[in-house]
C-alpha atoms as a PDB file:
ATOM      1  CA  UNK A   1      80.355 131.237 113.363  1.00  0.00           C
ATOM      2  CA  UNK A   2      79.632 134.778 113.412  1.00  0.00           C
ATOM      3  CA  UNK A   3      81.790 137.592 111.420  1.00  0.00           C
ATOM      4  CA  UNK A   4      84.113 138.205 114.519  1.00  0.00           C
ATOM      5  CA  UNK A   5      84.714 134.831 115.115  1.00  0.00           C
ATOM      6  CA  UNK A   6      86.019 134.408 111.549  1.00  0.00           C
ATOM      7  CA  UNK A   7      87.823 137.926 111.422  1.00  0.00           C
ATOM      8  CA  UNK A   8      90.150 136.725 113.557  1.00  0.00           C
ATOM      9  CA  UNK A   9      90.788 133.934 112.996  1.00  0.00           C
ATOM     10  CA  UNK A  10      93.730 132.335 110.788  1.00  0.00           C
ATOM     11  CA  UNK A  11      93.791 128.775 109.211  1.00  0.00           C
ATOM     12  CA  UNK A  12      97.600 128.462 109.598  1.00  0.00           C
ATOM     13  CA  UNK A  13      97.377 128.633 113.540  1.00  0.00           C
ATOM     14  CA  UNK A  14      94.951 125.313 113.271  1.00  0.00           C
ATOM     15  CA  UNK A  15      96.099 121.738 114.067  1.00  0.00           C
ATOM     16  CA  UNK A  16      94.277 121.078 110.641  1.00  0.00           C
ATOM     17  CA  UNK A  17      97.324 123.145 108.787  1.00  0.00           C
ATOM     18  CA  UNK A  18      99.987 122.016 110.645  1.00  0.00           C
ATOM     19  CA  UNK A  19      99.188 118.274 110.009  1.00  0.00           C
ATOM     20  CA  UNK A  20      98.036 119.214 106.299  1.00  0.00           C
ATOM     21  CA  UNK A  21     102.417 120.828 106.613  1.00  0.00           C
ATOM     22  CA  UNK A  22     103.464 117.795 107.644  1.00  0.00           C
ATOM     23  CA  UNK A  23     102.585 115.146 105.213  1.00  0.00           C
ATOM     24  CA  UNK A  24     100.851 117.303 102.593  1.00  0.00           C
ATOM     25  CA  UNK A  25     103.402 116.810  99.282  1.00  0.00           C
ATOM     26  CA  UNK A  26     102.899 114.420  96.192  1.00  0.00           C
ATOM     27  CA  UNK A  27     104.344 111.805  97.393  1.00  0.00           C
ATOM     28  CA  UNK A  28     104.257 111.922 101.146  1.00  0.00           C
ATOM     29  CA  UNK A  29     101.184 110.450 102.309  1.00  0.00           C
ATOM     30  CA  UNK A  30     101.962 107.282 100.161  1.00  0.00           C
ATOM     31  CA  UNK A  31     105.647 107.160 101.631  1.00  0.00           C
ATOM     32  CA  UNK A  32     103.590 107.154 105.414  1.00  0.00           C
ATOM     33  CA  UNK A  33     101.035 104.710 103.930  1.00  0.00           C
ATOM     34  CA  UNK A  34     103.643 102.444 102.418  1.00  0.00           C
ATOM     35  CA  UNK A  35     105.536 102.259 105.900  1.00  0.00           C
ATOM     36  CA  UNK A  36     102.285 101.688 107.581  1.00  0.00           C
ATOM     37  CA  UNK A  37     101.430  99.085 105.786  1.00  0.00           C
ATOM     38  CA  UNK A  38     105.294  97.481 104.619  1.00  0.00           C
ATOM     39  CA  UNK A  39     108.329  98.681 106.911  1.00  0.00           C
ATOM     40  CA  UNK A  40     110.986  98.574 107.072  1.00  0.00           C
ATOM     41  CA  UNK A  41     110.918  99.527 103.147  1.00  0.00           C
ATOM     42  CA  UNK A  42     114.050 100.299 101.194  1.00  0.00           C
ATOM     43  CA  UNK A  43     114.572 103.113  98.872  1.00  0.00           C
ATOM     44  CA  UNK A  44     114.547 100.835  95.679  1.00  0.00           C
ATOM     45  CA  UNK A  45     111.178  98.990  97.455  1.00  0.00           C
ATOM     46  CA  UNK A  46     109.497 102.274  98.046  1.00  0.00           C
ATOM     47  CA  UNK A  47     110.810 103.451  94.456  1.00  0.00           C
ATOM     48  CA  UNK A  48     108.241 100.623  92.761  1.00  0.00           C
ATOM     49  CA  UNK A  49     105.657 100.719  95.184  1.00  0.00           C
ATOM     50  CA  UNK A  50     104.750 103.967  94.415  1.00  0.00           C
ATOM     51  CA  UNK A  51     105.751 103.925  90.748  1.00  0.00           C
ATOM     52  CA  UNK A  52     106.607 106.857  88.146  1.00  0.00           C
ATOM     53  CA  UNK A  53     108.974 108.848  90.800  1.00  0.00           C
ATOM     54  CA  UNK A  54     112.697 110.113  90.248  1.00  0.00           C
ATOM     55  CA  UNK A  55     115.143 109.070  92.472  1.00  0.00           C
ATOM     56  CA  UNK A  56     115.707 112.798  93.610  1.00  0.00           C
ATOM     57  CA  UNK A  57     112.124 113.716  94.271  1.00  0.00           C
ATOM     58  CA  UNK A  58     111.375 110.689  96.058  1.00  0.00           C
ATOM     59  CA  UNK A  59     114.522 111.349  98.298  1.00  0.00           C
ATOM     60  CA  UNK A  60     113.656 115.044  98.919  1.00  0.00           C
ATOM     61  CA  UNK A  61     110.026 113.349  99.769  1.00  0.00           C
ATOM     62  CA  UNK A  62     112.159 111.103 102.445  1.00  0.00           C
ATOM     63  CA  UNK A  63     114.301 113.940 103.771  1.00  0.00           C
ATOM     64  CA  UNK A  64     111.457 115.966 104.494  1.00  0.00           C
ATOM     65  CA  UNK A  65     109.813 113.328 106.179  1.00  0.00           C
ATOM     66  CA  UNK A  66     112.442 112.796 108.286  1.00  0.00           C
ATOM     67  CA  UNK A  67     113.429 116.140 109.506  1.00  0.00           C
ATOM     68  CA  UNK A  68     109.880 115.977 110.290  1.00  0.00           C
ATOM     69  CA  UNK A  69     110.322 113.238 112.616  1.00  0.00           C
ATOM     70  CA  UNK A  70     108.117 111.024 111.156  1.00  0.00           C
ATOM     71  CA  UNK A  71     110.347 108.513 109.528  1.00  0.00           C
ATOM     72  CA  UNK A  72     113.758 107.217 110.735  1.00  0.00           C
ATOM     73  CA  UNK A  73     116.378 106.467 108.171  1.00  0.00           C
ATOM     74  CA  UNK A  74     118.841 103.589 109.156  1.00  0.00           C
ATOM     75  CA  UNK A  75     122.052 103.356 107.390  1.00  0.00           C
ATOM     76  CA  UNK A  76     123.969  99.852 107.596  1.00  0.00           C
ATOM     77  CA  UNK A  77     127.350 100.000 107.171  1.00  0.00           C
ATOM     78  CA  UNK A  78     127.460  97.801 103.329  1.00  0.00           C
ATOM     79  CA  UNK A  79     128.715  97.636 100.082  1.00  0.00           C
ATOM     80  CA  UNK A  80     126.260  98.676  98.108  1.00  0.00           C
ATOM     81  CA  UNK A  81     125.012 100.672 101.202  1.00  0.00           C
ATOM     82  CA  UNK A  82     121.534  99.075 102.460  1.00  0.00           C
ATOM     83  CA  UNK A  83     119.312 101.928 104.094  1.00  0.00           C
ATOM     84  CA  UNK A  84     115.903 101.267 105.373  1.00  0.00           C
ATOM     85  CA  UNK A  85     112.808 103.306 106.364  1.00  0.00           C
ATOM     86  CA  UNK A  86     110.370 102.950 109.370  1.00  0.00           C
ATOM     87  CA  UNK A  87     108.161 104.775 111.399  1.00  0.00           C
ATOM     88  CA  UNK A  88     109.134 106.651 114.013  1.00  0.00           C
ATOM     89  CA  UNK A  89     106.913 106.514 116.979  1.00  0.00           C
ATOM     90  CA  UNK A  90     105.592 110.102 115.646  1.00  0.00           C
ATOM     91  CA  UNK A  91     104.925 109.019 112.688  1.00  0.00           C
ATOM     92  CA  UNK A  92     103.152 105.836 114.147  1.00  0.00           C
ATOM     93  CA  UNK A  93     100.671 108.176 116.055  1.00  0.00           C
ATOM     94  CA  UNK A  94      99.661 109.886 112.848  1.00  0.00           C
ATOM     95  CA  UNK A  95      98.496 105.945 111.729  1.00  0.00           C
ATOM     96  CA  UNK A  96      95.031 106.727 113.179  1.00  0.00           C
ATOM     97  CA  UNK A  97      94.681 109.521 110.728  1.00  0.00           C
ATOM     98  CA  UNK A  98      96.267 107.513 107.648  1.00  0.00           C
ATOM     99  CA  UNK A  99      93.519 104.796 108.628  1.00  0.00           C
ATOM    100  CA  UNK A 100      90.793 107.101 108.702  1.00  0.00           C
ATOM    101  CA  UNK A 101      91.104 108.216 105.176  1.00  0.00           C
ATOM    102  CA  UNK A 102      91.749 104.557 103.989  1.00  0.00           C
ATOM    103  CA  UNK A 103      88.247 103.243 105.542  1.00  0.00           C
ATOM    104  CA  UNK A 104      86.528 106.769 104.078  1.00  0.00           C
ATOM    105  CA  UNK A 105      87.909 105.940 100.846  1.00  0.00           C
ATOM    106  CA  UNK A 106      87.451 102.378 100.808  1.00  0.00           C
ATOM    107  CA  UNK A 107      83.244 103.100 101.845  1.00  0.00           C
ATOM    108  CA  UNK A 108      83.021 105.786  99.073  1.00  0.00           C
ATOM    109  CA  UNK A 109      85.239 103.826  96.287  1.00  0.00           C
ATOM    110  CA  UNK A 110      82.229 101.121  96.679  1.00  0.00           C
ATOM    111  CA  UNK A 111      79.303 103.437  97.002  1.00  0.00           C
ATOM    112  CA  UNK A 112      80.551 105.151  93.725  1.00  0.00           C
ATOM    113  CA  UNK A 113      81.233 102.280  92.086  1.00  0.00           C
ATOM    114  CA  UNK A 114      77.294 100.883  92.875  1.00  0.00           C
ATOM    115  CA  UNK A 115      76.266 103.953  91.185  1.00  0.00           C
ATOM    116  CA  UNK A 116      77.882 103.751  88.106  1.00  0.00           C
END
């Protein structure tokens, strides 16, 4: 890439930011992964799957996700209320991605650990 090339160009106008926007936050990509993996998934599920998270960060995590139209939040009518989380089909096409960075990290997990 020459100096013009670079000059004007931006990083936030590439489909590499606006992905890295949509599921980039500490818990996000392990919400997505859970649901790949698990849904539907319920708040208290998804609570000790991922561990050490409080309540309120994990449900900012969830609302963010949502408005992002990657997860769907359904909301049954119970006492206590039962509310489950899936994928929508946006967030399903993002699974390909997800997948990718599993297999890279499975391959280099094991090729570290033979070095060690």
């Amino acid at each position: 890439m020459n100096e013009k090339q670079i000059a004007n160009a931006r990083y936030s106008d590439t489909g590499y930011s606006y992905t890295l926007s949509l599921i980039s936050g500490k818990y996000k990509p392990v919400i997505l992964y859970c649901l790949m993996e698990y849904e539907p998934v319920r708040f208290n599920e998804m609570q000790r799957y991922i561990g050490h998270v409080a309540d309120k960060t994990l449900s900012q995590q969830l609302k963010e996700l949502e408005r992002d139209g990657l997860i769907h939040r359904q909301m049954y009518p119970e006492i206590p209320p039962k509310v489950e989380y899936t994928l929508t089909p946006r967030g399903h096409s993002l699974m390909n991605v997800l997948d990718q960075l599993c297999t890279w990290g499975n391959e280099n997990r094991i090729a570290d650990n033979q070095r060690e």
